[in-house]
C-alpha atoms as a PDB file:
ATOM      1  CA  UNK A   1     -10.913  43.131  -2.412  1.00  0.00           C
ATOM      2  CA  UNK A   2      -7.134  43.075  -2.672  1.00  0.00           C
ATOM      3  CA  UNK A   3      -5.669  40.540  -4.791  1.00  0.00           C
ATOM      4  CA  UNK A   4      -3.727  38.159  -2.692  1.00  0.00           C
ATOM      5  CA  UNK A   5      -0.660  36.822  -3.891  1.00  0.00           C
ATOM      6  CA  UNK A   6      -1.049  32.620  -4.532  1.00  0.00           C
ATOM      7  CA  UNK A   7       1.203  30.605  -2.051  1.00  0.00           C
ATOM      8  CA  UNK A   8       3.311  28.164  -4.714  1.00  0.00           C
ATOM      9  CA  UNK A   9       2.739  24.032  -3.435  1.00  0.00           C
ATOM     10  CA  UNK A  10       5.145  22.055  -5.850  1.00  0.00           C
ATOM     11  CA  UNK A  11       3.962  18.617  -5.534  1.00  0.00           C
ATOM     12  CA  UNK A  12       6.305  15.478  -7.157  1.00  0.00           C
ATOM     13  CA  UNK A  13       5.168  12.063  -7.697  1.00  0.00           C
ATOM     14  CA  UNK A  14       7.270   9.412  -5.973  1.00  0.00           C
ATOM     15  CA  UNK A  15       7.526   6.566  -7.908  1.00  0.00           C
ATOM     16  CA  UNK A  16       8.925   4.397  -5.049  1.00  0.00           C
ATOM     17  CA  UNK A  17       6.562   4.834  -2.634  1.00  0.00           C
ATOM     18  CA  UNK A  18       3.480   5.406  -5.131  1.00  0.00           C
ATOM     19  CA  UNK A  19       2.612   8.852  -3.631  1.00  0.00           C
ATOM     20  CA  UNK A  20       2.272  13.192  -4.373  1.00  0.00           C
ATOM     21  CA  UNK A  21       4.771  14.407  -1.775  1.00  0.00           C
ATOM     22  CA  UNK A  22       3.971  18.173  -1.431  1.00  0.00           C
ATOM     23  CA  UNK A  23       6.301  21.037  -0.054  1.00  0.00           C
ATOM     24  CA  UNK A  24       6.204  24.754  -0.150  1.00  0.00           C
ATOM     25  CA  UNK A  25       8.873  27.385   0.265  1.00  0.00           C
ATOM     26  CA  UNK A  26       6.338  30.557   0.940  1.00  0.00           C
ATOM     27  CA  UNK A  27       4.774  27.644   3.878  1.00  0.00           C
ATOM     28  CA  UNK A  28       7.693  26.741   6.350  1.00  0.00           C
ATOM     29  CA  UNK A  29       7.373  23.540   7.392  1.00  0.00           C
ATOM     30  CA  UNK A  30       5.033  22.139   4.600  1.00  0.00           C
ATOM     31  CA  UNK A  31       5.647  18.959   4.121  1.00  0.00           C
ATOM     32  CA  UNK A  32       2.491  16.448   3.556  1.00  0.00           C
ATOM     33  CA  UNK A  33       2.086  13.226   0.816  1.00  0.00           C
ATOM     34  CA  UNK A  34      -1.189  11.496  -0.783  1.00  0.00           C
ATOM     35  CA  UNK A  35      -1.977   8.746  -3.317  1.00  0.00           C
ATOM     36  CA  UNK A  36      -3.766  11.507  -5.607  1.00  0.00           C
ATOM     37  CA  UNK A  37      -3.868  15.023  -6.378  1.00  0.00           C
ATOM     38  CA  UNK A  38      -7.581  15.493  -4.950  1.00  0.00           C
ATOM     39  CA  UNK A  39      -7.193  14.055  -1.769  1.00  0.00           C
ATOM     40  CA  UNK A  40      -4.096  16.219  -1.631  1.00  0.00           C
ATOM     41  CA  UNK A  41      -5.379  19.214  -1.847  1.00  0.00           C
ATOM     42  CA  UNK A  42      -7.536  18.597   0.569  1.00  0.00           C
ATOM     43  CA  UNK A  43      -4.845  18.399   2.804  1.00  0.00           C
ATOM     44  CA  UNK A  44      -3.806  21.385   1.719  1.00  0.00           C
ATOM     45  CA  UNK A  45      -6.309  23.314   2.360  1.00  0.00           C
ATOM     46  CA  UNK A  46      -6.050  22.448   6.137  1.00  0.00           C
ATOM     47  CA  UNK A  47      -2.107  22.437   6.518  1.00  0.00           C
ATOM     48  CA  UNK A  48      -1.708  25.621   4.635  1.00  0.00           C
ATOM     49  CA  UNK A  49      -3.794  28.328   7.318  1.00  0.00           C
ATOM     50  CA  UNK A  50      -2.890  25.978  10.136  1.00  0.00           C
ATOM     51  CA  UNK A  51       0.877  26.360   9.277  1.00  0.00           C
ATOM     52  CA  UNK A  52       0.906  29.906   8.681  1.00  0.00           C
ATOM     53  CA  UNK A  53      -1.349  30.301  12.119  1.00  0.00           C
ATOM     54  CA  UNK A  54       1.758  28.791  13.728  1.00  0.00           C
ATOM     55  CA  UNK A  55       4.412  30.630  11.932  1.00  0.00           C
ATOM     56  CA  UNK A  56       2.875  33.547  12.542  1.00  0.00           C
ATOM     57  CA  UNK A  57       2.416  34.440   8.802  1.00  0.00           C
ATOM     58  CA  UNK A  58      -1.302  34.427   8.853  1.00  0.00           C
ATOM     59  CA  UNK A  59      -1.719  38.105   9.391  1.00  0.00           C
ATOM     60  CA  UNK A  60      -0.371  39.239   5.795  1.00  0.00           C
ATOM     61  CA  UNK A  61      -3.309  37.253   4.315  1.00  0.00           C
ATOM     62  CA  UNK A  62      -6.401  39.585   4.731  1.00  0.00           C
ATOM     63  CA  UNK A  63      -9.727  37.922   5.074  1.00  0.00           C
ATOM     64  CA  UNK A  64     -10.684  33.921   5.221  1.00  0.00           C
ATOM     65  CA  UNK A  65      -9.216  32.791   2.055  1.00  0.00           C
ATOM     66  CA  UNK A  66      -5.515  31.991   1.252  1.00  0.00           C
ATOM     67  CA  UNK A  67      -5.068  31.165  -2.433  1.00  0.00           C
ATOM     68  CA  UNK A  68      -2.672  28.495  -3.600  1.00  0.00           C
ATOM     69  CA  UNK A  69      -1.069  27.440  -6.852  1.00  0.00           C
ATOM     70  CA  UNK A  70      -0.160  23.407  -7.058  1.00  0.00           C
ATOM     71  CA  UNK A  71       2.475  22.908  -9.243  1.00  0.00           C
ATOM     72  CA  UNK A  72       2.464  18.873 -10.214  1.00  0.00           C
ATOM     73  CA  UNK A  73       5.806  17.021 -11.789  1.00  0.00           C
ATOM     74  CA  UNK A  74       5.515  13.543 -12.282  1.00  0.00           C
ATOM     75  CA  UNK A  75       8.701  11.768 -14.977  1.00  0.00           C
ATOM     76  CA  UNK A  76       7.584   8.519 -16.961  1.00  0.00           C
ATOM     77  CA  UNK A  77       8.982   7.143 -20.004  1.00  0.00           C
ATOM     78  CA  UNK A  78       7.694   6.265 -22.872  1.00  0.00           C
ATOM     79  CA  UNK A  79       8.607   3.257 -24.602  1.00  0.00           C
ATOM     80  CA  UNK A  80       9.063   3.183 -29.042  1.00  0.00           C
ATOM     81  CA  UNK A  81       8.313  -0.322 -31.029  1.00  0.00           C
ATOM     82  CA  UNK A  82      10.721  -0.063 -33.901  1.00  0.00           C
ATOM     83  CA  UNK A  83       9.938  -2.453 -36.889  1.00  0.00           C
END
């Protein structure tokens, strides 16, 4: 088997509104949220070949299985005690 090239999910915690928001520039259109990472991918791994089906990108991914990278960012700060 051919290796595939991984489609690239960046997914960025939004503080505001407690969620992962995903998006993906190799998936047009790719726009989905969760509370957690697990139940995200998940959704991923629906949204990604039915996207693709639609934009007509399926066909460059031989066989059943489309791999994907998720790429997490999530900004906190840390607070120092001085004495």
């Amino acid at each position: 088997m051919i290796a595939q090239k991984a489609i690239r999910v960046k997914a960025i915690w939004d503080n505001e509104a407690r969620v992962w928001v995903a998006t993906s520039e190799d998936v047009p259109g790719l726009i989905t949220e969760s509370e957690n990472l697990e139940d995200l991918v998940q959704k991923l791994k629906t949204l990604i070949p039915e996207l693709l089906e639609a934009n007509g990108s399926i066909s460059k991914f031989k066989g059943t299985e489309i791999p994907f990278n998720l790429l997490s960012e999530r900004s906190e700060i840390a607070s120092c005690k001085g004495s």
